[in-house]
Protein backbone atom coordinates (compact mmCIF):
# COMPACT_ATOMS: atom_id res chain seq x y z
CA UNK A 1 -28.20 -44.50 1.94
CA UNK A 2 -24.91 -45.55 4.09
CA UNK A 3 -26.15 -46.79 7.45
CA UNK A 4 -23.25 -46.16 9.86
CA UNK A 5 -22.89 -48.37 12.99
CA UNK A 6 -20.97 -48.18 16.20
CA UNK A 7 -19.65 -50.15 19.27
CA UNK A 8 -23.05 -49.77 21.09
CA UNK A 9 -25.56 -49.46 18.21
CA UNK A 10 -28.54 -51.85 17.80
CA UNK A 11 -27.52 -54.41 14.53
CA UNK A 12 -23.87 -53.77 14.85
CA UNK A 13 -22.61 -57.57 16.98
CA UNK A 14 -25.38 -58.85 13.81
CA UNK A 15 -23.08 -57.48 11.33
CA UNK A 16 -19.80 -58.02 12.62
CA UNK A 17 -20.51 -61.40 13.32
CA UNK A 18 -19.10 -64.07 10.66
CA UNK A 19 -18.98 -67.70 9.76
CA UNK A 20 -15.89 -68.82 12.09
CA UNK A 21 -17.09 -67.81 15.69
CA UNK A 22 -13.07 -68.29 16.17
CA UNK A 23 -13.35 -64.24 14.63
CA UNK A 24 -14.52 -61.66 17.57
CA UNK A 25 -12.90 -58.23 16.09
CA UNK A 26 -14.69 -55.01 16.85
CA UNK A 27 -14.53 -52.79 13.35
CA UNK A 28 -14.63 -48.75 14.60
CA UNK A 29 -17.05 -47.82 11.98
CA UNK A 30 -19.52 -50.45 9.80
CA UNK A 31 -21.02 -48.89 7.15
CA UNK A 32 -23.77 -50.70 5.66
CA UNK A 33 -23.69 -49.61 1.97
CA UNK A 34 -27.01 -49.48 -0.21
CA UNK A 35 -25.38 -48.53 -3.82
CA UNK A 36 -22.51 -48.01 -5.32
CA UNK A 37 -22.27 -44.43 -4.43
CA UNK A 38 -22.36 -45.50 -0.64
CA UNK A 39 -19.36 -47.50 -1.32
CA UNK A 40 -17.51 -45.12 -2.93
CA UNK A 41 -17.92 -42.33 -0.29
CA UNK A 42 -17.35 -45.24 2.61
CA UNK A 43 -13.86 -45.53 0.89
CA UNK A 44 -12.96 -42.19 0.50
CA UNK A 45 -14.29 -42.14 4.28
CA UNK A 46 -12.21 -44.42 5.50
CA UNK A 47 -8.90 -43.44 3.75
CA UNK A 48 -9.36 -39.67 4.98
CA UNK A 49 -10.20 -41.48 8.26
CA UNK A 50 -6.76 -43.55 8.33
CA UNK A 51 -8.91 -46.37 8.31
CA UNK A 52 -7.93 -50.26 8.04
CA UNK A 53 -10.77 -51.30 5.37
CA UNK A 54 -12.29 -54.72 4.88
CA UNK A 55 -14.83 -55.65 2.86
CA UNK A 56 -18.57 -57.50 4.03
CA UNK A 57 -20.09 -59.72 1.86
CA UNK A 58 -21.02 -63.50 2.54
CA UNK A 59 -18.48 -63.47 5.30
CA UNK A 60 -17.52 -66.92 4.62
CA UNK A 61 -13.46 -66.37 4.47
CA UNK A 62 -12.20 -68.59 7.28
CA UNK A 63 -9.50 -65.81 8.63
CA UNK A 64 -12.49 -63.58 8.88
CA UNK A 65 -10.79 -61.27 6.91
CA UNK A 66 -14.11 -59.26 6.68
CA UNK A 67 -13.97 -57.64 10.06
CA UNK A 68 -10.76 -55.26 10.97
CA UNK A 69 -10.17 -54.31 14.35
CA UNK A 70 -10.58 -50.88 14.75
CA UNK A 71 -10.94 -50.18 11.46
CA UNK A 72 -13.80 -49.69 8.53
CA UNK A 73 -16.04 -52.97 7.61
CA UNK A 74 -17.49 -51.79 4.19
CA UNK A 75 -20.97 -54.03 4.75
CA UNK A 76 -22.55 -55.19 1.01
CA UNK A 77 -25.05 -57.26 2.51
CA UNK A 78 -27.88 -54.94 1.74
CA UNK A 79 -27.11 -54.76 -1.79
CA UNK A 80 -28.42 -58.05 -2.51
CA UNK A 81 -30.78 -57.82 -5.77
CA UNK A 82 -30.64 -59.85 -8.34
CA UNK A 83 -32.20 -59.45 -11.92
CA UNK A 84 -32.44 -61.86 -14.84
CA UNK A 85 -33.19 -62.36 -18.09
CA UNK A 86 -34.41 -65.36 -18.95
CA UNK A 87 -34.31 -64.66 -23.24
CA UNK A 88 -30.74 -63.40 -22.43
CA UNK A 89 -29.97 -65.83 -19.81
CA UNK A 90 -28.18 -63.05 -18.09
CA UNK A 91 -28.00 -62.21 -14.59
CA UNK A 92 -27.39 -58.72 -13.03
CA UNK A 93 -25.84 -59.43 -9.14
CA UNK A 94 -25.11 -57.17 -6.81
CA UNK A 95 -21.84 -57.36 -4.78
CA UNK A 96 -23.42 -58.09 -1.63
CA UNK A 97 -26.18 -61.29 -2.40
CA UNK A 98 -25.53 -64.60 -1.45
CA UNK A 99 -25.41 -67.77 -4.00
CA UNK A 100 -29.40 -68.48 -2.62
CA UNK A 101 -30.44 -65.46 -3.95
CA UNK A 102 -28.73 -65.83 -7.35
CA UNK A 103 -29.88 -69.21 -7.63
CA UNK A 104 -33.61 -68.77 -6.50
CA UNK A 105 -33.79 -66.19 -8.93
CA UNK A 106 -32.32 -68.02 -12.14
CA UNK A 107 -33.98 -71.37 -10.87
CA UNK A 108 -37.29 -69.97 -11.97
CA UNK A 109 -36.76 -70.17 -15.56
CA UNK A 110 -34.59 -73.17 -15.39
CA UNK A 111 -31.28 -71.46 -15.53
CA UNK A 112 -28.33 -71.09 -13.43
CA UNK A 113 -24.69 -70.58 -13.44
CA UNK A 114 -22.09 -72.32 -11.84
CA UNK A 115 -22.21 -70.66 -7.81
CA UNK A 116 -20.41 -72.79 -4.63
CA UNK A 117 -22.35 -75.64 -2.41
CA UNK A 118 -23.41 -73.80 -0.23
CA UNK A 119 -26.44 -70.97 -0.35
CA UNK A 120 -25.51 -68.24 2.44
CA UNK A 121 -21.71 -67.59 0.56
CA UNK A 122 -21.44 -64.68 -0.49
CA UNK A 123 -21.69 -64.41 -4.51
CA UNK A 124 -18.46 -61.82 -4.39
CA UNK A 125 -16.21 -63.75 -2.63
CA UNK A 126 -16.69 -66.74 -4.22
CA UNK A 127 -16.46 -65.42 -7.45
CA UNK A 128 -13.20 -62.88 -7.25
CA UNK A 129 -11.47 -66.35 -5.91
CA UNK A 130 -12.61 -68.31 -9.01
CA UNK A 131 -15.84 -69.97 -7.47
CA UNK A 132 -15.91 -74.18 -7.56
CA UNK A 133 -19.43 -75.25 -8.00
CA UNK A 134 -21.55 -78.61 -9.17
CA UNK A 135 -21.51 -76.92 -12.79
CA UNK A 136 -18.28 -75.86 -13.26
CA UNK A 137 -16.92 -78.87 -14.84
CA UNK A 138 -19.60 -78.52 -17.37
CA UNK A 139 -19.53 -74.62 -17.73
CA UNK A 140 -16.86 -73.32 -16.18
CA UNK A 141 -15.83 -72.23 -12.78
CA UNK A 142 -17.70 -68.95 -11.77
CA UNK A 143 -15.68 -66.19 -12.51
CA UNK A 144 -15.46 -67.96 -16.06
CA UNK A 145 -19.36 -67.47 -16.58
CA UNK A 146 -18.69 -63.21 -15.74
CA UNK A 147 -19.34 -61.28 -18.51
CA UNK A 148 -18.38 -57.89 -16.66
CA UNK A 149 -17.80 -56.06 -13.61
CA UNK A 150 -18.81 -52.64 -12.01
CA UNK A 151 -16.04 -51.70 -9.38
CA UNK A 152 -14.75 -48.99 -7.16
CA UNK A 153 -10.96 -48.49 -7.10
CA UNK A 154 -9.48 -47.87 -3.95
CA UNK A 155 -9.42 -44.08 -5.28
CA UNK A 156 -13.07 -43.98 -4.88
CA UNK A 157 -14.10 -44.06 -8.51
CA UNK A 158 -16.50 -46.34 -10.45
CA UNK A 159 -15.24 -48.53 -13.39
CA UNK A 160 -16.04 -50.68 -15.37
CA UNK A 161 -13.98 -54.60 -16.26
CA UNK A 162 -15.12 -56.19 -19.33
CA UNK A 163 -13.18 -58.01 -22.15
CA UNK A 164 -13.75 -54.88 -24.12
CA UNK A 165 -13.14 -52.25 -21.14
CA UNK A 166 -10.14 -52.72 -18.43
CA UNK A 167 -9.43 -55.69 -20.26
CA UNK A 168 -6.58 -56.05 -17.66
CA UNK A 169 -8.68 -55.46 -14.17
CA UNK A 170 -11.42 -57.95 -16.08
CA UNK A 171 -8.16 -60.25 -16.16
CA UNK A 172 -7.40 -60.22 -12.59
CA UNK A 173 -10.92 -60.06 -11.66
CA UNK A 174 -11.27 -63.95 -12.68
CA UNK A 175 -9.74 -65.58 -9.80
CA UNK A 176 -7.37 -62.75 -8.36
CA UNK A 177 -9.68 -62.25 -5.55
CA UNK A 178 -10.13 -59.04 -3.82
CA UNK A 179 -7.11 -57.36 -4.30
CA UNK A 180 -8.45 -54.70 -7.11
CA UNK A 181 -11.09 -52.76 -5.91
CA UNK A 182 -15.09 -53.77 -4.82
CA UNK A 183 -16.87 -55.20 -6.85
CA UNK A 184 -20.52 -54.07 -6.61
CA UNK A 185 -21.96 -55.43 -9.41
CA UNK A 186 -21.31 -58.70 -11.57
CA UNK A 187 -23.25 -59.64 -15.21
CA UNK A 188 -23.37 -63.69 -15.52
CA UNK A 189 -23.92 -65.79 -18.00
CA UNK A 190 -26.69 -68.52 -16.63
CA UNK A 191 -27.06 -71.73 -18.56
CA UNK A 192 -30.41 -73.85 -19.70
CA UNK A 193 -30.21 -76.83 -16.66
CA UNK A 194 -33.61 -77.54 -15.72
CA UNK A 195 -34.38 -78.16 -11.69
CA UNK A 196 -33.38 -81.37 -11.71
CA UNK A 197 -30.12 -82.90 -9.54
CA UNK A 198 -29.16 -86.61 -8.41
CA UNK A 199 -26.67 -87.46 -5.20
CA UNK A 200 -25.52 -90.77 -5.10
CA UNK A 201 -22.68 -91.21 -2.38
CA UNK A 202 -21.17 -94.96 -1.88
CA UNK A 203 -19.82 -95.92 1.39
CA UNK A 204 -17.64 -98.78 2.33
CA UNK A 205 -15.29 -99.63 5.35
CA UNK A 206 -12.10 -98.08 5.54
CA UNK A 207 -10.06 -101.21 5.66
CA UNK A 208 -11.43 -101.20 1.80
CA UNK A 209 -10.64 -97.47 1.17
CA UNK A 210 -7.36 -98.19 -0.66
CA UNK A 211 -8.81 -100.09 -3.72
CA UNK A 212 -11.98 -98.15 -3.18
CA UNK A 213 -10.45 -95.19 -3.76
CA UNK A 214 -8.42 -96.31 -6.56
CA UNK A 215 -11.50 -97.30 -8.93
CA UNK A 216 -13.01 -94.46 -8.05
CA UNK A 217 -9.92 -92.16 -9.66
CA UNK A 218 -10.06 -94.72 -12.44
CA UNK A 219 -13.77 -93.58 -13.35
CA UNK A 220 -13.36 -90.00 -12.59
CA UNK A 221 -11.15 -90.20 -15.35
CA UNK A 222 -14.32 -91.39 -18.02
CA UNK A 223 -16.62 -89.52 -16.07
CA UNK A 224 -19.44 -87.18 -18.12
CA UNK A 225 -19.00 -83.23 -17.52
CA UNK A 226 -22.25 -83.98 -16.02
CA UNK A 227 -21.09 -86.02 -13.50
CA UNK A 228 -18.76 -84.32 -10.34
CA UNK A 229 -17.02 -86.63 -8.54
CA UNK A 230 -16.57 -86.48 -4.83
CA UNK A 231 -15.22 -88.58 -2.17
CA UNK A 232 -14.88 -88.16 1.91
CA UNK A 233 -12.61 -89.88 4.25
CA UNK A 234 -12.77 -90.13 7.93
CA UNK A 235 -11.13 -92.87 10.41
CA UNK A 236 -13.51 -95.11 10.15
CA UNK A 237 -15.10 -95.11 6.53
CA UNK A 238 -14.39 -94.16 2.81
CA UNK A 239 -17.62 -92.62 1.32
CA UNK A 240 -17.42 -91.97 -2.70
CA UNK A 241 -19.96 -90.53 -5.18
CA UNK A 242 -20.99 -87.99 -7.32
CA UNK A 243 -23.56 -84.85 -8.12
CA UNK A 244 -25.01 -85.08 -11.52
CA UNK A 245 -27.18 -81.74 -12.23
CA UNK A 246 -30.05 -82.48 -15.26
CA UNK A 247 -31.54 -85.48 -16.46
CA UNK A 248 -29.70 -88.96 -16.19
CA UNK A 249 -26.85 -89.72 -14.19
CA UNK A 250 -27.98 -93.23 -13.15
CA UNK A 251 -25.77 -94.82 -15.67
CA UNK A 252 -23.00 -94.45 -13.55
CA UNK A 253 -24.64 -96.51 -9.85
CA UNK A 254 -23.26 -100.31 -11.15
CA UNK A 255 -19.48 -99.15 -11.68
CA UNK A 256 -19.83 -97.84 -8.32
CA UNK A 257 -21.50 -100.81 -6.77
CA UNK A 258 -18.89 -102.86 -8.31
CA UNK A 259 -15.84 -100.78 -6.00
CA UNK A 260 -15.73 -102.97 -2.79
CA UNK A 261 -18.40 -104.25 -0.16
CA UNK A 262 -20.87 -101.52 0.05
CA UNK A 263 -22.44 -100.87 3.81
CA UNK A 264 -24.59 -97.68 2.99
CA UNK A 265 -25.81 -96.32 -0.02
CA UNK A 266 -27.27 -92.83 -1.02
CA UNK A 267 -29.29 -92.78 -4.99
CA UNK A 268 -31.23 -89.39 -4.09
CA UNK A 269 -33.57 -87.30 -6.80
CA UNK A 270 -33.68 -83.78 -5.53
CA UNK A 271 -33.76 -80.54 -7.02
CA UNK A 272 -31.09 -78.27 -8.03
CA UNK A 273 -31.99 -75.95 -5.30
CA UNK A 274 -32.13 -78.39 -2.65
CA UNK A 275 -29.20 -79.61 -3.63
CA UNK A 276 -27.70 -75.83 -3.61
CA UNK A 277 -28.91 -75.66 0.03
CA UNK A 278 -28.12 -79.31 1.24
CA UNK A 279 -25.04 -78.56 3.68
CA UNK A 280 -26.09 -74.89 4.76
CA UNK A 281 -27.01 -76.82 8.29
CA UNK A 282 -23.43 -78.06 8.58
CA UNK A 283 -22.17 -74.66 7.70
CA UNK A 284 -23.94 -73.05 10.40
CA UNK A 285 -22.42 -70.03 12.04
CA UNK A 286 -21.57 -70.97 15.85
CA UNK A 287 -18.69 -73.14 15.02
CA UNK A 288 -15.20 -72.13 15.51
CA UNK A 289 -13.45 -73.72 12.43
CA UNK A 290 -10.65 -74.37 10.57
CA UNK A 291 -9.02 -75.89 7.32
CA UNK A 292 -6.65 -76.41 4.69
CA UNK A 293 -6.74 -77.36 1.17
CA UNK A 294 -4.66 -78.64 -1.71
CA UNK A 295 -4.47 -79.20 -5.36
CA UNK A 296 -3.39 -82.68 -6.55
CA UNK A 297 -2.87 -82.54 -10.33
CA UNK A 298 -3.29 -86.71 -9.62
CA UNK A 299 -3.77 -88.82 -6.88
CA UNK A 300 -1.16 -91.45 -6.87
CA UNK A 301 -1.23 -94.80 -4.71
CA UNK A 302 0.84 -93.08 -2.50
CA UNK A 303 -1.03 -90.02 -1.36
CA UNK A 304 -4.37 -92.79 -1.37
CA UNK A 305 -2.37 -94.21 1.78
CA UNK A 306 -1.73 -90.61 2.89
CA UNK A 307 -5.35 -89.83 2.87
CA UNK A 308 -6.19 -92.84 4.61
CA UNK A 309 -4.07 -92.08 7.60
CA UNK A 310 -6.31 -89.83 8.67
CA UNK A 311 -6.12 -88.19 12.44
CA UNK A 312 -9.46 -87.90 13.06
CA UNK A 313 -10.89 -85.41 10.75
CA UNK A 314 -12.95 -84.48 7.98
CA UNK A 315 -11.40 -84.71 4.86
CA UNK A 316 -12.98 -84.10 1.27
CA UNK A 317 -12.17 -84.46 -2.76
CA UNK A 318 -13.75 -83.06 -5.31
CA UNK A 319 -12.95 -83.11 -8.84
CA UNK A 320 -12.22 -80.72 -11.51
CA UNK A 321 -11.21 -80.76 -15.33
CA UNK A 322 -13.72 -80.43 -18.15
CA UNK A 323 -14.28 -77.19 -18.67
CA UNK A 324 -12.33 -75.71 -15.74
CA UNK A 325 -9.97 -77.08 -18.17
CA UNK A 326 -10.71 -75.56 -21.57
CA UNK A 327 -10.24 -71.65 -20.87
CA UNK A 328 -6.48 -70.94 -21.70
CA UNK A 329 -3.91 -70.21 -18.64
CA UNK A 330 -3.61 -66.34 -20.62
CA UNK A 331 -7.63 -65.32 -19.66
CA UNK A 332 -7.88 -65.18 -16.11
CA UNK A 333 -5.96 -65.01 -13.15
CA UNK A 334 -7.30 -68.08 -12.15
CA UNK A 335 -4.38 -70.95 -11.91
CA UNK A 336 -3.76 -74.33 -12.03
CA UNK A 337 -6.57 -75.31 -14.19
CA UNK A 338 -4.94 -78.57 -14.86
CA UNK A 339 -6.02 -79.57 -11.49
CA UNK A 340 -7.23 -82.91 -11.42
CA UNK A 341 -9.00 -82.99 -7.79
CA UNK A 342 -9.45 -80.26 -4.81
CA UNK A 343 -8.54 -81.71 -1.11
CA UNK A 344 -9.75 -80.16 1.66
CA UNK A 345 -9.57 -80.90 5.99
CA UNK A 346 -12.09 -79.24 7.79
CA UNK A 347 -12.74 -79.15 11.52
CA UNK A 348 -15.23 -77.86 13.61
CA UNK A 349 -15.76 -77.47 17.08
CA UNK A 350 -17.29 -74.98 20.09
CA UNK A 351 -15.15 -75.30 22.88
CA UNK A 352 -11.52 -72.10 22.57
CA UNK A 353 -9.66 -74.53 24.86
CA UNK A 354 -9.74 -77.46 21.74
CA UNK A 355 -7.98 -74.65 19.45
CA UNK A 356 -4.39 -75.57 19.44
CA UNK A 357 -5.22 -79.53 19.32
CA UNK A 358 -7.72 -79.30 16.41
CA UNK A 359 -5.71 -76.24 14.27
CA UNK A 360 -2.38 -78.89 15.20
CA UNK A 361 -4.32 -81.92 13.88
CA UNK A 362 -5.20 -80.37 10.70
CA UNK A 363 -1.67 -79.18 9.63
CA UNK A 364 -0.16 -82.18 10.64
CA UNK A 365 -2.39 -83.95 7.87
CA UNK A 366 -2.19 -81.43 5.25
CA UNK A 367 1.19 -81.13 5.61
CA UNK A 368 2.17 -85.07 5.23
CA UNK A 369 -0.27 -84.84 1.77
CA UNK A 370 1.85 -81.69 0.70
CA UNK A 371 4.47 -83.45 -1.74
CA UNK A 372 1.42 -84.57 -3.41
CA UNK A 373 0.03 -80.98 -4.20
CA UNK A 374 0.87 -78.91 -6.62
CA UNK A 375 -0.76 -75.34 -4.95
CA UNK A 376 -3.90 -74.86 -3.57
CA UNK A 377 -7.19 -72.68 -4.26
CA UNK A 378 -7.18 -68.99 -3.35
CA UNK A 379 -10.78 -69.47 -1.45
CA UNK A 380 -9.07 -71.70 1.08
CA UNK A 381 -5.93 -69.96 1.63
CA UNK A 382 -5.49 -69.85 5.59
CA UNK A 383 -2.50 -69.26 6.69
CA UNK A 384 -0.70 -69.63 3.34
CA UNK A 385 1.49 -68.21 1.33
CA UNK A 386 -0.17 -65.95 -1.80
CA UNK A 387 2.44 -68.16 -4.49
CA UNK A 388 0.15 -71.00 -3.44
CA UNK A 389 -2.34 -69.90 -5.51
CA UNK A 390 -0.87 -68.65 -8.78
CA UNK A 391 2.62 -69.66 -10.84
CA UNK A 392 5.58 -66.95 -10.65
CA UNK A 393 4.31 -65.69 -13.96
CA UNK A 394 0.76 -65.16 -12.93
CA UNK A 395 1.77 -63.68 -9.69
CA UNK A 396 3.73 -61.38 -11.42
CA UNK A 397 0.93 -60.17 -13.62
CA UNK A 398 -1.39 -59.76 -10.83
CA UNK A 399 1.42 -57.59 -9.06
CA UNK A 400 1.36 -55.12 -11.85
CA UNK A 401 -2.12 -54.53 -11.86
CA UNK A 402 -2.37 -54.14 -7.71
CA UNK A 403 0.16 -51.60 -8.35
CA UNK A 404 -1.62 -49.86 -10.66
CA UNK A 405 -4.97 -49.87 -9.29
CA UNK A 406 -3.74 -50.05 -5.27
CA UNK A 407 -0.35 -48.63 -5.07
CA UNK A 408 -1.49 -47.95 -1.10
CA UNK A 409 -2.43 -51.62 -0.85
CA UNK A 410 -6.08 -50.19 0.86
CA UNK A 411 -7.24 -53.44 -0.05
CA UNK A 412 -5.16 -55.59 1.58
CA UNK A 413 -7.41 -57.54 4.06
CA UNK A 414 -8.22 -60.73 1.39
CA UNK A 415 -5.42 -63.06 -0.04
CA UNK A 416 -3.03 -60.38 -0.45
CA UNK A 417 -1.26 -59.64 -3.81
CA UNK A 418 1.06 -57.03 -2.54
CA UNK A 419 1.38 -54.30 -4.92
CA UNK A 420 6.03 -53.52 -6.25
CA UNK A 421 6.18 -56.49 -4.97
CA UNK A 422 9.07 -59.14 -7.55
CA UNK A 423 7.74 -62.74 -7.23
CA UNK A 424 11.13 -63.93 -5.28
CA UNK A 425 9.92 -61.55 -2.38
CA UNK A 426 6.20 -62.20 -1.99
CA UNK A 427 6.95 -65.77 -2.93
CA UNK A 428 9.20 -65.83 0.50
């Protein structure tokens, strides 16, 4: 049953509250859906209504595109079960959990399935935007381990995506993001991993980050699908590493060693679901943030010296390939799966009156690494164009099937795909 809350109702600041405090948007109407029928009626609601909707799950998107002013927040979170079958190794998620609950359920048998860093985003999101994870380079980024989708259109109906049923939608489902319709229900394949994870993270001075940094992309390229490699940068230190999920992983600590003059070093044994739930501190909710992200399909000397000049800020890599890799550019929306690592610059910070000097800071750097990148991931889009994300053929695909399944464009607070749209237009 559709609980429907108001400006004035007790649980509605809760619910229209999201991970970027930056966001303070006052929906009309939040309807707190608790099936799939809710949803559909809150749709058909909210178009008879003349209604701006958005869509509630993790609320993790840093635009906050979950919350419209004035308009209809369709709220998943209390559609949150999960079910699995551990002789299947199947899980059955609703459109409204968060990765915790996907992964405490799988984690009990010893299975899981490739779902984000961090445990309170929202399983949907994540996964209609392609969903980066510590498995993925082993089995594939999330939307790769989907086996089908239950959805309502922005008509109000119920379908079903699966290679064998709306092949297409099932298509654009894998990394096109939210453009298509909500997606209430997902079936995942989970994998055999055992509980087991290791951390190690390296750090050395930044007056050694240059060569440090340029071993370390020498042994990402021999690294195990096992292994994820990951380094940080700040101003004053170069911190590299990796996240190795199942047995072993040790093999790796003397190349490491060997990179420069080590002053701190992190060899931890934890569990995969402490690991899962290791920065959900850092991602706490009363931050006012912001970020952008790139792709680098390699990291040459030069854009090592880029990184290095950094203003200030947090900056991240993380890298892909393996089996991100192996699924052919023709099966999913998802793009530029020759990606060799993910950048990101992240800042965080409480005071409004820092806004314009932190947001400034942050496109300053990302913008002097730009003719290094070769697009970016849909999940951090911010404030960028849609043809970051996907090649002109791609795009065009994914334009085809928004106008087919939302000629209106009802569903047009995410990383918009505009629907008649050529690629020279929404490419401007």
């Amino acid at each position: 049953m559709t609980v429907m809350l108001r400006t004035g109702d007790a649980g509605y600041d809760e619910a229209r509250t999201v991970w970027n405090a930056m966001i303070d948007r006052r929906p009309a109407v939040i309807a707190r859906c608790a099936s799939t029928a809710d949803v559909a009626e809150a749709v058909r609601f909210g178009r008879a209504a003349g209604l701006e909707i958005a869509v509630r799950c993790g609320g993790h998107n840093i635009a906050g595109l979950a919350v419209p002013d004035g308009g209809l927040m369709i709220d998943l979170t209390p559609m949150n079960t999960v079910r699995v079958d551990p002789a299947a190794k199947r899980a059955w998620v609703q459109g409204g959990a968060l990765l915790g609950e996907l992964d405490n359920a799988a984690q009990q048998y010893g299975l899981a399935t490739t779902a984000g860093n961090v445990s309170h985003t929202g399983v949907g999101g994540l996964t209609l935007g392609g969903g980066m994870g510590w498995l993925a380079r082993r089995f594939g980024l999330a939307c790769d381990n989907v086996s089908s989708y239950e959805v309502v259109t922005a008509d109000g109906d119920v379908v079903r995506a699966s290679a064998d049923e709306n092949p297409e939608l099932f298509w654009g489902l894998r990394g096109g993001g939210g453009n298509f319709g909500i997606v209430t229900s997902f079936e995942f394949q989970l994998h055999q991993v055992g509980t087991r994870a290791l951390i190690v993270e390296f750090s050395y001075p930044v007056s050694a980050g240059f060569d440090v940094l340029r071993g370390w992309r020498e042994l990402n390229a021999e690294a195990p699908r096992e292994a994820t490699f990951t380094a940080n940068i700040t101003a004053e230190s170069v911190t590299v590493g990796y996240v190795w999920v199942g047995e072993g992983g040790h093999e790796l600590l003397p190349a490491f060693r060997a990179l420069g003059p080590v002053s701190d070093e992190l060899v931890e044994e934890t569990t995969y679901l402490k690991l899962q739930t290791r920065d959900d501190n850092v991602q706490g909710h009363r931050f006012r943030r912001y970020w952008k992200g790139h792709y680098f399909k390699s990291l040459p000397d030069a854009a090592i010296r880029a990184l290095l000049d950094n203003p200030g800020v947090s900056a991240s890599l993380q890298a892909y390939g393996g089996a991100i890799a192996d699924v052919p550019t023709e099966n999913a929306a998802f793009s530029h799966r020759d990606t060799l690592f993910e950048f990101v610059t992240a800042t965080r910070w409480e005071n409004p009156v820092e806004d314009e000097e932190r947001i400034g800071r942050l496109r300053g750097y990302a913008a002097a690494l730009a003719p290094y990148a070769s697009g970016a991931y849909v999940n951090t889009l911010n404030d960028d164009p849609i043809h970051r994300a996907f090649p002109p053929a791609t795009l065009d695909r994914l334009v085809a099937l928004k106008t087919a399944y939302d000629p209106a464009n009802v569903f047009h607070l995410n990383q918009n795909i505009r629907p008649g749209e050529p690629t020279n237009e929404s490419a401007a």
